[in-house]
C-alpha atoms as a PDB file:
ATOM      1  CA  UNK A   1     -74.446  26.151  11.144  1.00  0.00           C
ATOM      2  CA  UNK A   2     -78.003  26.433  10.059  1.00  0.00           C
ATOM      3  CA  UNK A   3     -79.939  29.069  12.076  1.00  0.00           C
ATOM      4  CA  UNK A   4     -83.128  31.275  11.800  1.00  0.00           C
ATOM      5  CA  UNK A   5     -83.633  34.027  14.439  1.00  0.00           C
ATOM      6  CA  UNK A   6     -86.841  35.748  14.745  1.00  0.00           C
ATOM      7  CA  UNK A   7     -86.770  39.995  16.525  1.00  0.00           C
ATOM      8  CA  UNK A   8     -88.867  39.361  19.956  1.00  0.00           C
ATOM      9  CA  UNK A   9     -91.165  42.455  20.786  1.00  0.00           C
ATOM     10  CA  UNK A  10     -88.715  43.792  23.522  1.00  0.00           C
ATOM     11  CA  UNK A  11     -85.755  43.790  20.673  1.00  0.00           C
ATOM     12  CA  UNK A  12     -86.817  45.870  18.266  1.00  0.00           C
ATOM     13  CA  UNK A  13     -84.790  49.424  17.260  1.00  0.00           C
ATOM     14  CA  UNK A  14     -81.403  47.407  18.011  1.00  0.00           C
ATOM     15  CA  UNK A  15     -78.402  47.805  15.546  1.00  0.00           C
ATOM     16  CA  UNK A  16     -78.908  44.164  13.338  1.00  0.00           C
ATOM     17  CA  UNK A  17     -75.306  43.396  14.205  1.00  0.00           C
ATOM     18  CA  UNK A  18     -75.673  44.313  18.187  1.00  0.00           C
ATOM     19  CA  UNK A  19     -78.466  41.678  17.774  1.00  0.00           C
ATOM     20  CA  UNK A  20     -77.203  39.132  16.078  1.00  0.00           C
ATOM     21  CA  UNK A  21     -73.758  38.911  18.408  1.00  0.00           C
ATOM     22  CA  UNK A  22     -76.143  38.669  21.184  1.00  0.00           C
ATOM     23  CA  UNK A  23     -78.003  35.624  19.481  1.00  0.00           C
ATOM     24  CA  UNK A  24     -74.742  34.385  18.488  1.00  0.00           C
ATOM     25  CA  UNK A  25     -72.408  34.032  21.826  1.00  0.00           C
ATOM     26  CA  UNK A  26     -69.571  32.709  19.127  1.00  0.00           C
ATOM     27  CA  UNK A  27     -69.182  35.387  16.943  1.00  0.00           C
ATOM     28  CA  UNK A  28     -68.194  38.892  17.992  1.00  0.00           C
ATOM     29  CA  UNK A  29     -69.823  42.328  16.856  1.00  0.00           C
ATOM     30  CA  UNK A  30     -67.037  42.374  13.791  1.00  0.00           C
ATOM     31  CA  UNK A  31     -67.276  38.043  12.959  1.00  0.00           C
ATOM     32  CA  UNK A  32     -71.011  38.832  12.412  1.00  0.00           C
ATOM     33  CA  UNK A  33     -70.100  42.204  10.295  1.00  0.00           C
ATOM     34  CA  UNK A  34     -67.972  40.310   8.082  1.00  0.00           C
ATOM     35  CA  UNK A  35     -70.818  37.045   7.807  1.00  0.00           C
ATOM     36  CA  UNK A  36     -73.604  39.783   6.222  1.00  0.00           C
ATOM     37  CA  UNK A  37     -70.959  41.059   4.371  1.00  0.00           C
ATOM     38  CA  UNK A  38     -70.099  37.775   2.839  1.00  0.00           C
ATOM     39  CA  UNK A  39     -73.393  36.557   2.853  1.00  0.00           C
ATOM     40  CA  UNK A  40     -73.666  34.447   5.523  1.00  0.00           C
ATOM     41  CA  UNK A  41     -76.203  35.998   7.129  1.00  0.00           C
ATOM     42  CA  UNK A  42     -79.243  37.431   5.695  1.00  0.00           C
ATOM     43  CA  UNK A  43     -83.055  38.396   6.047  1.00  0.00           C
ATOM     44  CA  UNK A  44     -85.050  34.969   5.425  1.00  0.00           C
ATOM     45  CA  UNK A  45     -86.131  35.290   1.910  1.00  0.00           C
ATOM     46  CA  UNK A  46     -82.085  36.062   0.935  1.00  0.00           C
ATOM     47  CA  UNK A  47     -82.035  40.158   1.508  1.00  0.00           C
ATOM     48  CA  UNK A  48     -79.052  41.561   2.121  1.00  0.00           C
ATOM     49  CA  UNK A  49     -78.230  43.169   5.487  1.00  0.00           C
ATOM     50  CA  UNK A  50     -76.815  46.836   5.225  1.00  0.00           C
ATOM     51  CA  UNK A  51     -74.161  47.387   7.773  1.00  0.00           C
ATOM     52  CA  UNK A  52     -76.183  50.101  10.039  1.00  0.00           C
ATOM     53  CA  UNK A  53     -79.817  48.273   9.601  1.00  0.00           C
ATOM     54  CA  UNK A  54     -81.801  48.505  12.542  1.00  0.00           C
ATOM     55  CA  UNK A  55     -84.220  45.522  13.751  1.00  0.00           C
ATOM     56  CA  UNK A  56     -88.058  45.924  13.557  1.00  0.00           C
ATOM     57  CA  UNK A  57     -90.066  43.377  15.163  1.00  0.00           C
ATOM     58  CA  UNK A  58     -90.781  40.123  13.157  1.00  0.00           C
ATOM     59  CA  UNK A  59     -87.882  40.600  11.339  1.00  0.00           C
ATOM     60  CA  UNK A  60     -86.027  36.904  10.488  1.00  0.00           C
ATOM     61  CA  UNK A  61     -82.488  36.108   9.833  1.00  0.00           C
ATOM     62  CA  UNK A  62     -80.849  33.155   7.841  1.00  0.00           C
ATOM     63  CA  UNK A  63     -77.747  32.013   9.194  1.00  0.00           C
ATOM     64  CA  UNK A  64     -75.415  29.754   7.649  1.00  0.00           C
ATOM     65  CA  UNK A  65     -72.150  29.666   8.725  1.00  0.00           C
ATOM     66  CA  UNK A  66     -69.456  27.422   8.145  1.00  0.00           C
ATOM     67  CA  UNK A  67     -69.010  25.087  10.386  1.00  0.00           C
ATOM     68  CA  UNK A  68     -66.266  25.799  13.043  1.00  0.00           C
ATOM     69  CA  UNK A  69     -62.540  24.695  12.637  1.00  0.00           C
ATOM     70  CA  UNK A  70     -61.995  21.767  14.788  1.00  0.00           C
ATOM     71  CA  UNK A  71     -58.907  23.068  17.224  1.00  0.00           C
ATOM     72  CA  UNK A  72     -56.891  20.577  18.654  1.00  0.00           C
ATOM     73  CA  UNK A  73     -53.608  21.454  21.104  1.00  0.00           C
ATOM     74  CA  UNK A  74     -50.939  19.710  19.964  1.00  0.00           C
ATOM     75  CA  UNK A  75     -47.207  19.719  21.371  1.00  0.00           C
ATOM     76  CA  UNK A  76     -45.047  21.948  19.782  1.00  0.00           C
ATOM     77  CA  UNK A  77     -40.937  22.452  20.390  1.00  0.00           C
ATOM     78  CA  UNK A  78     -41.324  26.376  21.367  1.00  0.00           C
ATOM     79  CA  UNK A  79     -38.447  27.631  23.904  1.00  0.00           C
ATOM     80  CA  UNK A  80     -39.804  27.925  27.606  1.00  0.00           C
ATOM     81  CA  UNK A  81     -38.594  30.266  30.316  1.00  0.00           C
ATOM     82  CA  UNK A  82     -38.978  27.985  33.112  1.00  0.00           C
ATOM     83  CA  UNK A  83     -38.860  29.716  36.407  1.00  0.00           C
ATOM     84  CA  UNK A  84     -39.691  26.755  39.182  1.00  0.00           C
ATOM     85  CA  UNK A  85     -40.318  23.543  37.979  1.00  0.00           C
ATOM     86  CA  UNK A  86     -41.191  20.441  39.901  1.00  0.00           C
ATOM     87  CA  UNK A  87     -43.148  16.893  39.686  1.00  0.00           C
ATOM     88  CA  UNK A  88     -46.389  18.870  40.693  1.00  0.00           C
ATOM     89  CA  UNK A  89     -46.218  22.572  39.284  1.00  0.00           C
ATOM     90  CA  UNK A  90     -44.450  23.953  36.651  1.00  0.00           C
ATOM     91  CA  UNK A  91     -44.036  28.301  36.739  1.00  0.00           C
ATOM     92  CA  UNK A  92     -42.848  29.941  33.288  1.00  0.00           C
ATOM     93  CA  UNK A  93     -42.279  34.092  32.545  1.00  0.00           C
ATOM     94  CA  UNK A  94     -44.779  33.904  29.101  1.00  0.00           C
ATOM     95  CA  UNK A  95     -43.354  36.399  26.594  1.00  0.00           C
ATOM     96  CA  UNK A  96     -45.066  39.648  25.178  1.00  0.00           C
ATOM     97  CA  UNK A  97     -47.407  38.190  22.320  1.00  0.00           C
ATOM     98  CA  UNK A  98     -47.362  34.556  23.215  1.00  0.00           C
ATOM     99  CA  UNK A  99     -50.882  33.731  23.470  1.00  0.00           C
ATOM    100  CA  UNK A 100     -52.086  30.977  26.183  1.00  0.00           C
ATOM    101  CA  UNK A 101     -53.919  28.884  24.708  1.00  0.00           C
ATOM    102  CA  UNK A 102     -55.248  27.495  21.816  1.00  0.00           C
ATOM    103  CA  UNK A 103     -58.235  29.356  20.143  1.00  0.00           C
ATOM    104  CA  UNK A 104     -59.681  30.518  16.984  1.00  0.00           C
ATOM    105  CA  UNK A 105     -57.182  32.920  15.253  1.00  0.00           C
ATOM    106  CA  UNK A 106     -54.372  31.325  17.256  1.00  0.00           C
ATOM    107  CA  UNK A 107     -54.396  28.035  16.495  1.00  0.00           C
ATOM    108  CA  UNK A 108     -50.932  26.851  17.664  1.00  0.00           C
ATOM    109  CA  UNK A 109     -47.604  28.653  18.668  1.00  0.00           C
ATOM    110  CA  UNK A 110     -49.253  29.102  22.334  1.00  0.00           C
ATOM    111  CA  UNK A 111     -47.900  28.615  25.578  1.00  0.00           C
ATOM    112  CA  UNK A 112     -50.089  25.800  25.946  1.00  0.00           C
ATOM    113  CA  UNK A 113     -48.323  23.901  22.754  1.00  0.00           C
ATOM    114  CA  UNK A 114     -44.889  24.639  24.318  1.00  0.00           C
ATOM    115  CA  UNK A 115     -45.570  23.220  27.756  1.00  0.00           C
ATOM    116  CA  UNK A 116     -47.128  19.938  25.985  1.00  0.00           C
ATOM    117  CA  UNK A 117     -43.857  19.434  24.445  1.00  0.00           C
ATOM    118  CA  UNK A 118     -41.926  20.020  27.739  1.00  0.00           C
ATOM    119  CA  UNK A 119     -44.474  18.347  30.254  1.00  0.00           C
ATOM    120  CA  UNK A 120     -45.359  15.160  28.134  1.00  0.00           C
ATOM    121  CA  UNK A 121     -48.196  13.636  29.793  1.00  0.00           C
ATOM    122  CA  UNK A 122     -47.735  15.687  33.222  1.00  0.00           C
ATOM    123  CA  UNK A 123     -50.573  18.338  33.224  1.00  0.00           C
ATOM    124  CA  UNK A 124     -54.106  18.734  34.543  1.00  0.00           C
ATOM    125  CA  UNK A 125     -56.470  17.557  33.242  1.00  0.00           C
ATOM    126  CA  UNK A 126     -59.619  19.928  35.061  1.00  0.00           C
ATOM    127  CA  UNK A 127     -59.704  22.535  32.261  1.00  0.00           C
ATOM    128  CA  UNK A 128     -59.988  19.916  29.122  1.00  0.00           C
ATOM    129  CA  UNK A 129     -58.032  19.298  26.000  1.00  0.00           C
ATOM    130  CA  UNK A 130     -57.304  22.814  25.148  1.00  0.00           C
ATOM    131  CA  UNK A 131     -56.303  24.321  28.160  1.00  0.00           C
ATOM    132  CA  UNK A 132     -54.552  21.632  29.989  1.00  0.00           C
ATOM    133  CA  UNK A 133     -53.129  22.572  33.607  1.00  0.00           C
ATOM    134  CA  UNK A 134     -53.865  26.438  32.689  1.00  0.00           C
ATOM    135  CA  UNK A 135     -54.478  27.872  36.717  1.00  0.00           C
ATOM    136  CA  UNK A 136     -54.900  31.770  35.494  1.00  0.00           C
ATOM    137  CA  UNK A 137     -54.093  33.490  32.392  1.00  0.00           C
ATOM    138  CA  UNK A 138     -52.614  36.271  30.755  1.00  0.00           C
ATOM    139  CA  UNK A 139     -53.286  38.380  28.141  1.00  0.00           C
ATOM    140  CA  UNK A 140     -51.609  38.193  24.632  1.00  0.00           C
ATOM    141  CA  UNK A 141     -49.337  41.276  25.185  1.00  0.00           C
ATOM    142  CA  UNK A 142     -48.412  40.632  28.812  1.00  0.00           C
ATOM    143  CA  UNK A 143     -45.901  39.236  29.810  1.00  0.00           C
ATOM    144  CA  UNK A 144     -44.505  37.539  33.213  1.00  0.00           C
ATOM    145  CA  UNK A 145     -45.258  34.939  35.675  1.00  0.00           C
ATOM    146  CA  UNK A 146     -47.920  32.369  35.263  1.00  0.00           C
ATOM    147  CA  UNK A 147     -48.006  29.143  37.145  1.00  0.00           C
ATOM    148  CA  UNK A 148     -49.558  25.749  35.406  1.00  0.00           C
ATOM    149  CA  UNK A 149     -50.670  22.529  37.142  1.00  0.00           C
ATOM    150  CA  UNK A 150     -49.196  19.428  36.566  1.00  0.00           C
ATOM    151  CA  UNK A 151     -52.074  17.104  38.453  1.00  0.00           C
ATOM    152  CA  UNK A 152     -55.889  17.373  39.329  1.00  0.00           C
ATOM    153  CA  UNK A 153     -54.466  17.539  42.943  1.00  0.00           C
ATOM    154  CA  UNK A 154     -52.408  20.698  42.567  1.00  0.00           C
ATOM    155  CA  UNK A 155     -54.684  22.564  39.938  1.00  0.00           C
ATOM    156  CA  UNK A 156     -57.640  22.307  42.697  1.00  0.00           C
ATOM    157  CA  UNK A 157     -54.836  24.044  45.752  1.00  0.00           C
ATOM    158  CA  UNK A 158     -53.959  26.294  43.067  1.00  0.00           C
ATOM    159  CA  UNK A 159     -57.258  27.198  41.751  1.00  0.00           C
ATOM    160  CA  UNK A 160     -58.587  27.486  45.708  1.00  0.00           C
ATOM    161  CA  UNK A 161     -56.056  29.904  46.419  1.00  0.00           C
ATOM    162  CA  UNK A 162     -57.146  32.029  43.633  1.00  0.00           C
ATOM    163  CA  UNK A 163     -60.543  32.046  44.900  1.00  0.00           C
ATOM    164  CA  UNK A 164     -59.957  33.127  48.270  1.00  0.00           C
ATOM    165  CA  UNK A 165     -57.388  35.604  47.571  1.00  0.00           C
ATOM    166  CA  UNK A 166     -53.852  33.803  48.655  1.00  0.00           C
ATOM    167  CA  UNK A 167     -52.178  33.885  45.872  1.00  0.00           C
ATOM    168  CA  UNK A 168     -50.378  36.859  45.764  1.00  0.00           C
ATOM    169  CA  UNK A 169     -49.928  38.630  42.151  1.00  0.00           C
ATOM    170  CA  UNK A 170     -48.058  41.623  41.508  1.00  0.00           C
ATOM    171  CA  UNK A 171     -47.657  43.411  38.341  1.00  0.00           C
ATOM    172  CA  UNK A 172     -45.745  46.623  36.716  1.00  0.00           C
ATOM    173  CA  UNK A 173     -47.299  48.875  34.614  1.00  0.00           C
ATOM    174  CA  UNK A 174     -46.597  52.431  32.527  1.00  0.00           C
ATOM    175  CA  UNK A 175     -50.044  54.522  32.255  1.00  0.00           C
ATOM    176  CA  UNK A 176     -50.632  57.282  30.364  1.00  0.00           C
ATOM    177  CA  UNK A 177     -50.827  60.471  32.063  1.00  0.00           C
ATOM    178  CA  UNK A 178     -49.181  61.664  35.964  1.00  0.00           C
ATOM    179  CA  UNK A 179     -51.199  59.283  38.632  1.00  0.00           C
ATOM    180  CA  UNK A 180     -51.696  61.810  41.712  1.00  0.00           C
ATOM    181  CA  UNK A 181     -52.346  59.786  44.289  1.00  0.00           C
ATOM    182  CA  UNK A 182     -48.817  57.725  45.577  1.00  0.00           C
ATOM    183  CA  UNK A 183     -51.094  54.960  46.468  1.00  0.00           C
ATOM    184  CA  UNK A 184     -54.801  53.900  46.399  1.00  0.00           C
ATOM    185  CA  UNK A 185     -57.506  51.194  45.919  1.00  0.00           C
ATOM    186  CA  UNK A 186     -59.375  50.701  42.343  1.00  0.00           C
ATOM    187  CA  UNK A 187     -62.836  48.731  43.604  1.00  0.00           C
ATOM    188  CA  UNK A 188     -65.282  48.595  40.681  1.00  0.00           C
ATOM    189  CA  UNK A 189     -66.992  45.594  39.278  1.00  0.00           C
ATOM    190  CA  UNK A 190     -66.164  44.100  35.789  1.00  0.00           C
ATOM    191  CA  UNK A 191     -68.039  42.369  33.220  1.00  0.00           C
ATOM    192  CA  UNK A 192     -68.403  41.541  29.418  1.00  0.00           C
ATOM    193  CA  UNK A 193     -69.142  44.742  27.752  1.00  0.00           C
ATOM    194  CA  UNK A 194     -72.751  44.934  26.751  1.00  0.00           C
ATOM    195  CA  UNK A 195     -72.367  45.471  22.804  1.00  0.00           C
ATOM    196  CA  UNK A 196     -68.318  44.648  22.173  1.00  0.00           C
ATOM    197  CA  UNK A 197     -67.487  41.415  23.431  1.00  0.00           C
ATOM    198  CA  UNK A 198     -63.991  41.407  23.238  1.00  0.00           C
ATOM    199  CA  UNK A 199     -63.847  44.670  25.940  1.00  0.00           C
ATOM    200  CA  UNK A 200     -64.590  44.296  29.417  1.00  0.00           C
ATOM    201  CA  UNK A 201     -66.333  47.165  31.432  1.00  0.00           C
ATOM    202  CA  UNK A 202     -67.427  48.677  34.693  1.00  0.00           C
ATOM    203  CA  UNK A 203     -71.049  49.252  33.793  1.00  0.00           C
ATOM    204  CA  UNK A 204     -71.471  45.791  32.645  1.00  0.00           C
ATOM    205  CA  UNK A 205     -75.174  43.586  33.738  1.00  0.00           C
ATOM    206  CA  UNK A 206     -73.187  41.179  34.720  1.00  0.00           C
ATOM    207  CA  UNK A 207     -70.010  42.521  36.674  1.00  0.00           C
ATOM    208  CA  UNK A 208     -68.606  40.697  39.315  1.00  0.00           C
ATOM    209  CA  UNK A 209     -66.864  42.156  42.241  1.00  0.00           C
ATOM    210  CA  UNK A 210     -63.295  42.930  41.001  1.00  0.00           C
ATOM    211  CA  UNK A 211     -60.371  44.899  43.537  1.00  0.00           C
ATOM    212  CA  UNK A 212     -56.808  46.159  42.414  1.00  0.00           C
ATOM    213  CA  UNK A 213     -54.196  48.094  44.445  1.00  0.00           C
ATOM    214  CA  UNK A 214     -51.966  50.147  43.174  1.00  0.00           C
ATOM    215  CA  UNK A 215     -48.344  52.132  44.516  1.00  0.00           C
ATOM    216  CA  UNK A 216     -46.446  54.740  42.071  1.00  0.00           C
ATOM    217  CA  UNK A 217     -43.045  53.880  41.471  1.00  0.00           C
ATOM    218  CA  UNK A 218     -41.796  56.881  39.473  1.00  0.00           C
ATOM    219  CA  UNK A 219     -43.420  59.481  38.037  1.00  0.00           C
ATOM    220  CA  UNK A 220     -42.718  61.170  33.960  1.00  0.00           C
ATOM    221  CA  UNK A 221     -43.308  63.297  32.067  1.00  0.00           C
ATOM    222  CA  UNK A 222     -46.665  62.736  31.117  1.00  0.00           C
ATOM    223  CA  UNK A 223     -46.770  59.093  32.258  1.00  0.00           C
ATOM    224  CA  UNK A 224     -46.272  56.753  35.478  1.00  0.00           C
ATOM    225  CA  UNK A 225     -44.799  53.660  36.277  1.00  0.00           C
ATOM    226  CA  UNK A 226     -47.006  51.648  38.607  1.00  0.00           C
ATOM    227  CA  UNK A 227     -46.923  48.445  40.934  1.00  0.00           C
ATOM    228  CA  UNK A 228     -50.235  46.457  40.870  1.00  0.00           C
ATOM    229  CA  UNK A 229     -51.322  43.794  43.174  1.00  0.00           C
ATOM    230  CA  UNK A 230     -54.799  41.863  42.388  1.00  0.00           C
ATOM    231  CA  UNK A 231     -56.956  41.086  44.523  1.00  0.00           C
ATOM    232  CA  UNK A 232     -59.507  39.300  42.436  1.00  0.00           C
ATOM    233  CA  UNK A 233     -58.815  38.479  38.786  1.00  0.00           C
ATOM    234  CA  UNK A 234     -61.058  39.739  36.110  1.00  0.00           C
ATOM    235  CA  UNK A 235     -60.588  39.536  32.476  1.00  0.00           C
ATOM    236  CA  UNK A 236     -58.249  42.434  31.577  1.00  0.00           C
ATOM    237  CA  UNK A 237     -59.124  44.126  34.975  1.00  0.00           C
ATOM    238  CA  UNK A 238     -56.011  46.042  35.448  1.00  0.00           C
ATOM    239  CA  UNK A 239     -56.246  47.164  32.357  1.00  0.00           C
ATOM    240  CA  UNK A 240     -60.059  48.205  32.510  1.00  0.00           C
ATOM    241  CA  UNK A 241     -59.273  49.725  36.257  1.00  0.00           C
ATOM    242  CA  UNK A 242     -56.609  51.951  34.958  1.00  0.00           C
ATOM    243  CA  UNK A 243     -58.816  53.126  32.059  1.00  0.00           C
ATOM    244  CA  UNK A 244     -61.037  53.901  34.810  1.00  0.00           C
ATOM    245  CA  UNK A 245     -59.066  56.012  36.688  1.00  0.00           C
ATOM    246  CA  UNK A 246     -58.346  57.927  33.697  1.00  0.00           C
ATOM    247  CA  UNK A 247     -54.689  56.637  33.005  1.00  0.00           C
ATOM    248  CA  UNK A 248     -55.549  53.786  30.432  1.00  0.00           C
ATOM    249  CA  UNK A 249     -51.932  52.012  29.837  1.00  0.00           C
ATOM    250  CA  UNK A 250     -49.092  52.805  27.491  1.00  0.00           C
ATOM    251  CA  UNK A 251     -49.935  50.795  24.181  1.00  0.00           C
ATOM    252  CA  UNK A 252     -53.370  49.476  25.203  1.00  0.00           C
ATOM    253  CA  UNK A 253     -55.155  49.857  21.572  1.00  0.00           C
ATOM    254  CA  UNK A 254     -58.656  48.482  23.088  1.00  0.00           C
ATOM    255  CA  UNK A 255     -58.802  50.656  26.364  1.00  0.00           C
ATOM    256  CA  UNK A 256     -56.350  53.158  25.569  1.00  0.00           C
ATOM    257  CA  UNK A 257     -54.949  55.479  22.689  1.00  0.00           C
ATOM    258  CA  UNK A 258     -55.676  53.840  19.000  1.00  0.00           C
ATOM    259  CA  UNK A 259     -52.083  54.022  17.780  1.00  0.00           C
ATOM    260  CA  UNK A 260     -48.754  52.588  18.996  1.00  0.00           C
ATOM    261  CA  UNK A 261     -47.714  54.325  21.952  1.00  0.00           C
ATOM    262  CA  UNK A 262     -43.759  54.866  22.993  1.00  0.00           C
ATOM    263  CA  UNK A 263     -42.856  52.189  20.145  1.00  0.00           C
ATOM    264  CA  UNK A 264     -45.750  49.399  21.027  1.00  0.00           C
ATOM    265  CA  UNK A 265     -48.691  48.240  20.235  1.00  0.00           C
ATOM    266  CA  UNK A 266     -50.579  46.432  23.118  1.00  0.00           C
ATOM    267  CA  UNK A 267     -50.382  47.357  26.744  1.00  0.00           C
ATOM    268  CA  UNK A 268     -47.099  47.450  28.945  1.00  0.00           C
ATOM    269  CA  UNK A 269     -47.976  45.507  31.620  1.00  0.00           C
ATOM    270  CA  UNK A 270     -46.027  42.687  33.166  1.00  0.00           C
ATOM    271  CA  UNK A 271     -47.003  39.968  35.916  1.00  0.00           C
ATOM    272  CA  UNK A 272     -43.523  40.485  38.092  1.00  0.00           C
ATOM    273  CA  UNK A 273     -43.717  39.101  41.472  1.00  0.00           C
ATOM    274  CA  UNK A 274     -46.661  35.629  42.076  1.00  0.00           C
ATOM    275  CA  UNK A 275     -46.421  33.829  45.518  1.00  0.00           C
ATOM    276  CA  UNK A 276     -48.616  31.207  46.626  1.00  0.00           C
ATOM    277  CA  UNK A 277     -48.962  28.265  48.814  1.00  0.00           C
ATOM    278  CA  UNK A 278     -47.621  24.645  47.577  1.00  0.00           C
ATOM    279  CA  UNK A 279     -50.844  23.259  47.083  1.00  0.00           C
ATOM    280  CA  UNK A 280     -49.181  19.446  48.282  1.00  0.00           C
ATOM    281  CA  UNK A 281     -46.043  20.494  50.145  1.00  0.00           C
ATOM    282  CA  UNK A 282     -47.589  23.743  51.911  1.00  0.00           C
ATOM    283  CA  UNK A 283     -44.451  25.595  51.672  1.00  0.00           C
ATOM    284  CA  UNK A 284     -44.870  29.065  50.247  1.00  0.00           C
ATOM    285  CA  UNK A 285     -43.211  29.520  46.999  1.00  0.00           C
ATOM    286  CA  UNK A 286     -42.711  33.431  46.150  1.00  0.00           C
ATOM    287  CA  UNK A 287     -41.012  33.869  42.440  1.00  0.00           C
ATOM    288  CA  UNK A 288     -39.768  37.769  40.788  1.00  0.00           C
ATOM    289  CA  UNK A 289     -38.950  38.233  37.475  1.00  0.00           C
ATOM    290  CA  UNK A 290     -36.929  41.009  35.743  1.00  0.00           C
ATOM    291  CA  UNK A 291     -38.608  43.607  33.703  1.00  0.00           C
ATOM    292  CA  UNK A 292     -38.463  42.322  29.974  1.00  0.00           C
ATOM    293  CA  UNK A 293     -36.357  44.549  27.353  1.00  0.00           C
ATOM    294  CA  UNK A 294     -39.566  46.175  25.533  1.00  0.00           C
ATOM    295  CA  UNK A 295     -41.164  47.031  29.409  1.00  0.00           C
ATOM    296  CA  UNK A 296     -37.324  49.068  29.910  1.00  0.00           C
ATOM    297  CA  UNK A 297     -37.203  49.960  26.448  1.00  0.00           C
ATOM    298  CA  UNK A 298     -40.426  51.995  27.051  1.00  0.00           C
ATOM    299  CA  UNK A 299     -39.170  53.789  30.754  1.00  0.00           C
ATOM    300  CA  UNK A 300     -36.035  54.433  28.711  1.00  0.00           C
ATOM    301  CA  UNK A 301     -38.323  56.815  25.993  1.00  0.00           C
ATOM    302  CA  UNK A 302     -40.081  58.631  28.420  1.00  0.00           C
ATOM    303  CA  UNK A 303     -37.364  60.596  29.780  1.00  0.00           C
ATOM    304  CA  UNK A 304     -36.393  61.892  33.049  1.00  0.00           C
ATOM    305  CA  UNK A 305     -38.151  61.226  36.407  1.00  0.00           C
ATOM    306  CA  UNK A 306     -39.989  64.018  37.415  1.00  0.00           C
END
């Protein structure tokens, strides 16, 4: 990718890489460290960038980047946990670290590869190539329920139901620190974080109403088990709501603590209970999953409840 990108009047005094990721929605604040770094991107003329250069108006930048890896989702023989199947919906419990689709840096091994194998043909087609019959998603490290589309017909019911709010999903969580309240309401708006793209925050331009409810379960030592229920469904938003309460969650490395936490790395959060309406039959379909071993390995390590 060939690319020249001038500093506009209003954008001068920025950090050159805070500029340049948002010039370049593909690349985040680090993918454009390591193109000046390597080269890739330069002033016009072939100048180096140093790593904290700041942007004075006028200034021009040469990019040329590789061109992108074309990704294709191919079917792939990957065990499934298969919760409720049928000829319209299929509902799996996605393991801790399985991402959900394909994407660069995880280019196969997702849970979108595995259901190609065990679906065939049988999947929507609304969200394209890549992410076939994917409803909702879930992050990397969390695990638990996640229901897929089979047709057009069901991904629409199933995608309406998100959007006004009857699908039911419930999730379990360990924060850090004692939660006082036994119950409560987290209502703050989410959006892309201004400078890091791969975080999601609060004070975000472009947040969008976002609601999560929360009920202690049991209370530690220094932590607290949690039930969850969304109520909309933002990018990481439990995760970004608990940070905002001040009890970011056991293992998160982005919102939380920077080191492993209680033997993980990666939050401890798991999508236990999902209802919803059939979206051809009507009938309501409401699915639980146990707690996964490393979710009760981590209650086991935090000792008595007090």
């Amino acid at each position: 990718m060939h690319n020249i990108l001038t500093v506009a009047p209003d954008e001068g005094g920025l950090r050159v890489d805070v500029f340049l990721a948002g010039k370049l929605p593909d690349l985040s604040r680090s993918a454009v460290q390591r193109a000046m770094a390597g080269g890739e991107i330069t002033y016009l003329g072939g100048g180096a960038i140093r790593k904290n250069a700041v942007t004075a108006v006028g200034d021009q930048f040469l990019c040329d980047l590789a061109a992108p890896v074309e990704i294709e989702a191919v079917p792939q023989d990957i065990p499934l946990t298969v919760v409720y199947e049928d000829e319209h919906l299929i509902v799996v419990d996605k393991p801790r670290g399985m991402v959900v689709h394909p994407a660069p840096g995880h280019l196969d091994g997702t849970l979108v590869n595995a259901l190609l194998h065990h679906c065939k043909d049988s999947l929507s087609g609304i969200n394209g190539t890549l992410r076939p019959g994917i409803v909702h998603r879930l992050d990397r490290d969390t695990s638990g329920l996640l229901v897929v589309a089979k047709s057009d017909a069901a991904h629409q019911g199933l995608a309406a139901q998100l959007q006004d709010r009857r699908m039911e999903r419930i999730y379990e969580a360990v924060a850090v620190g004692r939660v006082g309240r036994d119950e409560g309401t987290v209502d703050a708006p989410i959006g892309r974080h201004s400078t890091d793209r791969k975080r999601m925050s609060i004070s975000s331009k472009t947040a969008r109403e976002a609601v999560t409810h929360f009920t202690v379960l049991a209370r530690y030592n220094g932590f607290t088990h949690l039930r969850l229920q969304l109520e909309t469904g933002r990018t990481h938003q439990i995760r970004v709501h608990m940070m905002h309460l001040g009890h970011p969650l056991v293992g998160d490395l982005i919102y939380g603590r920077k080191g492993p936490d209680k033997g993980i790395s990666g939050q401890c959060l798991h999508a236990r209970s999902l209802a919803f309406d059939h979206p051809i039959s009507g009938e309501r379909i409401a699915l639980t999953t146990e707690l996964p071993s490393y979710f009760t390995d981590v209650l086991a390590r935090l000792g008595p409840v007090n």
